[in-house]
Protein backbone atom coordinates (compact mmCIF):
# COMPACT_ATOMS: atom_id res chain seq x y z
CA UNK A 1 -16.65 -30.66 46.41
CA UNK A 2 -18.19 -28.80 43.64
CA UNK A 3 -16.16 -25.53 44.93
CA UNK A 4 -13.20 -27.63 44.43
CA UNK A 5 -14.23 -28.73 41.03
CA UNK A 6 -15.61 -24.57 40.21
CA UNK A 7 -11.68 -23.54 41.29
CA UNK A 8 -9.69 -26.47 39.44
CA UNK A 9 -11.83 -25.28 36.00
CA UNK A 10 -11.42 -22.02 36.79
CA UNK A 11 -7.50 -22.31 37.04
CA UNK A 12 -6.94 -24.77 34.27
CA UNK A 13 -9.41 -22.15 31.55
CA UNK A 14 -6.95 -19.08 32.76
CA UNK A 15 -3.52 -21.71 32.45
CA UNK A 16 -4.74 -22.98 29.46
CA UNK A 17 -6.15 -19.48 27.80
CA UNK A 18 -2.95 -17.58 27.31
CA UNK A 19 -3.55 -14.77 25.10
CA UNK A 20 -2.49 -13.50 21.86
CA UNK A 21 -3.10 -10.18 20.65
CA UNK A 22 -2.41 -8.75 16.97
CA UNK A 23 -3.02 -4.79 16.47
CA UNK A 24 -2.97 -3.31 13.08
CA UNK A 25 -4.70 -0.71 11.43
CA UNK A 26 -5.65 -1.68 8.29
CA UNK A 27 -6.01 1.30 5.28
CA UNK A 28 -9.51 1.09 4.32
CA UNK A 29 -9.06 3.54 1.16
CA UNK A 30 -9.07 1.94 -2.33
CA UNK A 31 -6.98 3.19 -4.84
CA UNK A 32 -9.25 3.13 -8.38
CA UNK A 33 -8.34 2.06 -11.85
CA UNK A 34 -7.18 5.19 -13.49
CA UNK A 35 -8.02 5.65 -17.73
CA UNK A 36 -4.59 7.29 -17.75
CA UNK A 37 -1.78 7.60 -15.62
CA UNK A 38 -1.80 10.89 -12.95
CA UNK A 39 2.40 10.64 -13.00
CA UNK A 40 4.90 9.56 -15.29
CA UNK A 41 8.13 7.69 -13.19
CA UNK A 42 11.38 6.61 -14.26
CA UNK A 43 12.52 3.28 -12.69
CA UNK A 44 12.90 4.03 -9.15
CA UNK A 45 15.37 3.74 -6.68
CA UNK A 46 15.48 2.25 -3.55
CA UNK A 47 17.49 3.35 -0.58
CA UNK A 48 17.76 1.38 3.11
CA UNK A 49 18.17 2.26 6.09
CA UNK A 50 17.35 0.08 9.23
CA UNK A 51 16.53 -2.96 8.21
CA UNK A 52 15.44 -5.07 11.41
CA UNK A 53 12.90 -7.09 9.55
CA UNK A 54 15.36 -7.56 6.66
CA UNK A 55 12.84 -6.54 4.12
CA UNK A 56 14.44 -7.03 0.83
CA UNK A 57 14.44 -4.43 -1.76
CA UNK A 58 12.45 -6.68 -4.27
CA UNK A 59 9.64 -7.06 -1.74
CA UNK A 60 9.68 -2.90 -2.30
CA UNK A 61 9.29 -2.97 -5.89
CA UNK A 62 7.16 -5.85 -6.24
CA UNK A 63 4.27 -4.61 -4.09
CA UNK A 64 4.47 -1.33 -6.04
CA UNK A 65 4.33 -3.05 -9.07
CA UNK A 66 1.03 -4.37 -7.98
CA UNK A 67 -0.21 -1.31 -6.55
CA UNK A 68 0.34 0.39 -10.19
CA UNK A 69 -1.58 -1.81 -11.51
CA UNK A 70 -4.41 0.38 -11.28
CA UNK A 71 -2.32 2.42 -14.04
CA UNK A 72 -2.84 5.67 -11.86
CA UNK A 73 1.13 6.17 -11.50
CA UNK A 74 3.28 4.45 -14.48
CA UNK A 75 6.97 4.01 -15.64
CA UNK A 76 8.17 5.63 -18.49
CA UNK A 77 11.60 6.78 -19.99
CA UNK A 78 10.15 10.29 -20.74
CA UNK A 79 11.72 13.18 -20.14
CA UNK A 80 8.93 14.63 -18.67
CA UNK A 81 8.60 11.80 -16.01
CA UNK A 82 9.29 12.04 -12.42
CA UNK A 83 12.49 10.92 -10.70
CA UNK A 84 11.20 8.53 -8.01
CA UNK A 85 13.07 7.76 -4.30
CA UNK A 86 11.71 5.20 -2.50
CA UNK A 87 13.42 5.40 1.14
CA UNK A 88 12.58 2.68 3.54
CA UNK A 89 13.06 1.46 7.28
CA UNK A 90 12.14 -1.33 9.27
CA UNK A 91 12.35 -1.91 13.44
CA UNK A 92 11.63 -4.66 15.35
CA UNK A 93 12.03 -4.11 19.58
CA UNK A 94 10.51 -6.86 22.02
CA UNK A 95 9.75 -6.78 25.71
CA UNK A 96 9.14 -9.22 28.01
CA UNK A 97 7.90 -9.25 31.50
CA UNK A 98 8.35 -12.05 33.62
CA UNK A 99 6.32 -13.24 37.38
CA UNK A 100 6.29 -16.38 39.20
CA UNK A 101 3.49 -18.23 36.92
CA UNK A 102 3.20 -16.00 34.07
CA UNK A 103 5.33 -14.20 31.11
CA UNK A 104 3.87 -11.53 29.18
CA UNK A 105 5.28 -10.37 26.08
CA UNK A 106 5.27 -7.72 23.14
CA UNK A 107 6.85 -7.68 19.91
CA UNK A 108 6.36 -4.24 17.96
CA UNK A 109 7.59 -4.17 13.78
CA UNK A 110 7.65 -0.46 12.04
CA UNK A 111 7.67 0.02 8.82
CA UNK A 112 8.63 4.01 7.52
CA UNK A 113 8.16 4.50 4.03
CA UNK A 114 8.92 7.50 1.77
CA UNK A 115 7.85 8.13 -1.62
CA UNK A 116 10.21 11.24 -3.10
CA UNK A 117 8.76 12.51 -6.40
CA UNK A 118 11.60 15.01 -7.92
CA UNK A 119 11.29 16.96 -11.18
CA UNK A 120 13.65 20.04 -12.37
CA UNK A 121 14.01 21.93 -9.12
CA UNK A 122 10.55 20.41 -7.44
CA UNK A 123 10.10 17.66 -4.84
CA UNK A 124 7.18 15.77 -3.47
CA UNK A 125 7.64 13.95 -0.70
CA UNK A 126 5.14 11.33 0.71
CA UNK A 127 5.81 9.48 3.69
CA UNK A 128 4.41 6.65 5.89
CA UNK A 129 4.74 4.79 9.11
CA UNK A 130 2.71 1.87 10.16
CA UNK A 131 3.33 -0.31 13.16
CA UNK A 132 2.05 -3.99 14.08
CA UNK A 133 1.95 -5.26 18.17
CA UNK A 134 1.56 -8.66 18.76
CA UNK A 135 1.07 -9.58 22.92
CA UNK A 136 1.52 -12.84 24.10
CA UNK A 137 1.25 -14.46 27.48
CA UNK A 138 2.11 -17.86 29.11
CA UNK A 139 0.82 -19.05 31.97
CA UNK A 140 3.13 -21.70 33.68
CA UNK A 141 4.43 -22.61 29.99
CA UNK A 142 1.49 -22.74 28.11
CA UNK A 143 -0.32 -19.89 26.17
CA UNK A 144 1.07 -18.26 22.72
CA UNK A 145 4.28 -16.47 22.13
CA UNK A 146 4.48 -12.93 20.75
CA UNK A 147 5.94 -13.32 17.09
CA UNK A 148 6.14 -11.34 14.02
CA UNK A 149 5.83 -13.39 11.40
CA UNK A 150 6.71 -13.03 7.42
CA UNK A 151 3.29 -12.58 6.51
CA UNK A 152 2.79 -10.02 9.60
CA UNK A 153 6.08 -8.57 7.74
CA UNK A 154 3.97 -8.53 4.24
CA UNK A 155 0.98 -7.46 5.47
CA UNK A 156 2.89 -4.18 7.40
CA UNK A 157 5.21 -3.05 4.08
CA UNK A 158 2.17 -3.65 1.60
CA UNK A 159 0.08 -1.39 3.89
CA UNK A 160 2.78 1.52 3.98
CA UNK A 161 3.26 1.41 0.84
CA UNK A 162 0.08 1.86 0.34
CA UNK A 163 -0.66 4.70 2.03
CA UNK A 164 1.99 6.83 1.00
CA UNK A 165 1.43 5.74 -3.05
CA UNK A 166 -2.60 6.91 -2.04
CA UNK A 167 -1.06 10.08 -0.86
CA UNK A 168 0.97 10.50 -4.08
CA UNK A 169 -2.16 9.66 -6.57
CA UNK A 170 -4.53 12.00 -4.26
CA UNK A 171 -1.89 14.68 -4.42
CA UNK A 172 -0.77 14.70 -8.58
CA UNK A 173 -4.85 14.58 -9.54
C-alpha cells in the first residue's frame, strides 16, 4: 500500500512539474557617466530587416535614448558629428516535439544589431547578436508552454543594444 501511495506521488510531482526554462545571457558591463561626450551623432537612422518579433523602430531609438543618458555618445547637428546607421533584425523559430504523454517545446528570439558610425570616407561598424530560449514541457496537458513574451522581447533588444553601443564608447575613447 505505501508502494502504491510512493508511485501515485511520484507520477502526479513529474505530471504536475512540467518545466520551463528561460536562457539569456545577461551583459554584466556598465557603461559610466561620461563628463563629456566620446562621439558627436547626427539623428540616426534606422533600417529593418527581418522583423519576426515586430520590434518597432521607436523601441530602437528609445532604448538608445536611455542608454545615452550617460552622455558618453550625444546628438548634435555639427559638422564634425558622426553619421549614425542603426541596422536591425529580429527571428523567432519554434519546435515542438511531441510523445504519447508528453510535449516538449522551444521557442528561440534573435536579436542582430548594428551600430554604423560613418564620417568623410571612415566607417565604424559595431555589431551584436543576442538570443533568448525558452523550453517548455507538458505532461498529459499540464506543465508551462514555451513563449516569448514582450518583456522577453524588451529585455533581448535593450541587451543588444547594449552591447554594441559598449563596443562603440570602448572603441571612440
Amino acid at each position: 500500500m505505501k508502494l502504491k501511495i510512493f508511485l501515485f506521488s511520484c507520477i502526479s510531482a513529474l505530471m504536475l512539474s512540467g518545466c520551463g526554462v528561460l536562457n539569456f545571457e545577461e551583459s554584466k558591463a556598465q557603461s559610466q557617466k561620461c563628463q563629456t561626450p566620446y562621439v558627436l551623432i547626427k539623428t540616426p537612422n534606422i533600417h529593418v530587416q527581418e522583423n519576426d518579433l515586430q520590434i518597432k523602430e521607436e523601441e530602437v531609438l528609445d532604448t538608445l535614448k536611455t542608454l545615452m543618458e550617460d552622455a558618453c555618445i550625444a546628438i548634435s547637428q555639427n559638422d564634425d558629428a558622426y553619421d549614425l546607421d542603426i541596422t536591425y533584425s529580429s527571428s523567432l523559430s519554434a519546435q515542438s516535439k511531441e510523445n504519447i504523454t508528453s510535449v516538449a517545446q522551444e521557442n528561440i528570439a534573435k536579436v542582430k544589431i548594428t551600430l554604423t558610425l560613418k564620417k568623410d570616407r571612415s566607417s565604424r561598424i559595431f555589431n551584436s547578436e543576442q538570443a533568448l530560449q525558452i523550453n517548455g514541457k507538458k505532461i498529459l496537458g499540464i506543465g508551462q508552454n514555451a513563449q516569448i513574451t514582450d518583456k522577453d522581447k524588451q529585455k533581448l533588444l535593450q541587451e543588444a543594444i547594449k552591447r554594441a553601443y559598449l563596443q562603440a564608447i570602448n572603441s571612440m575613447r
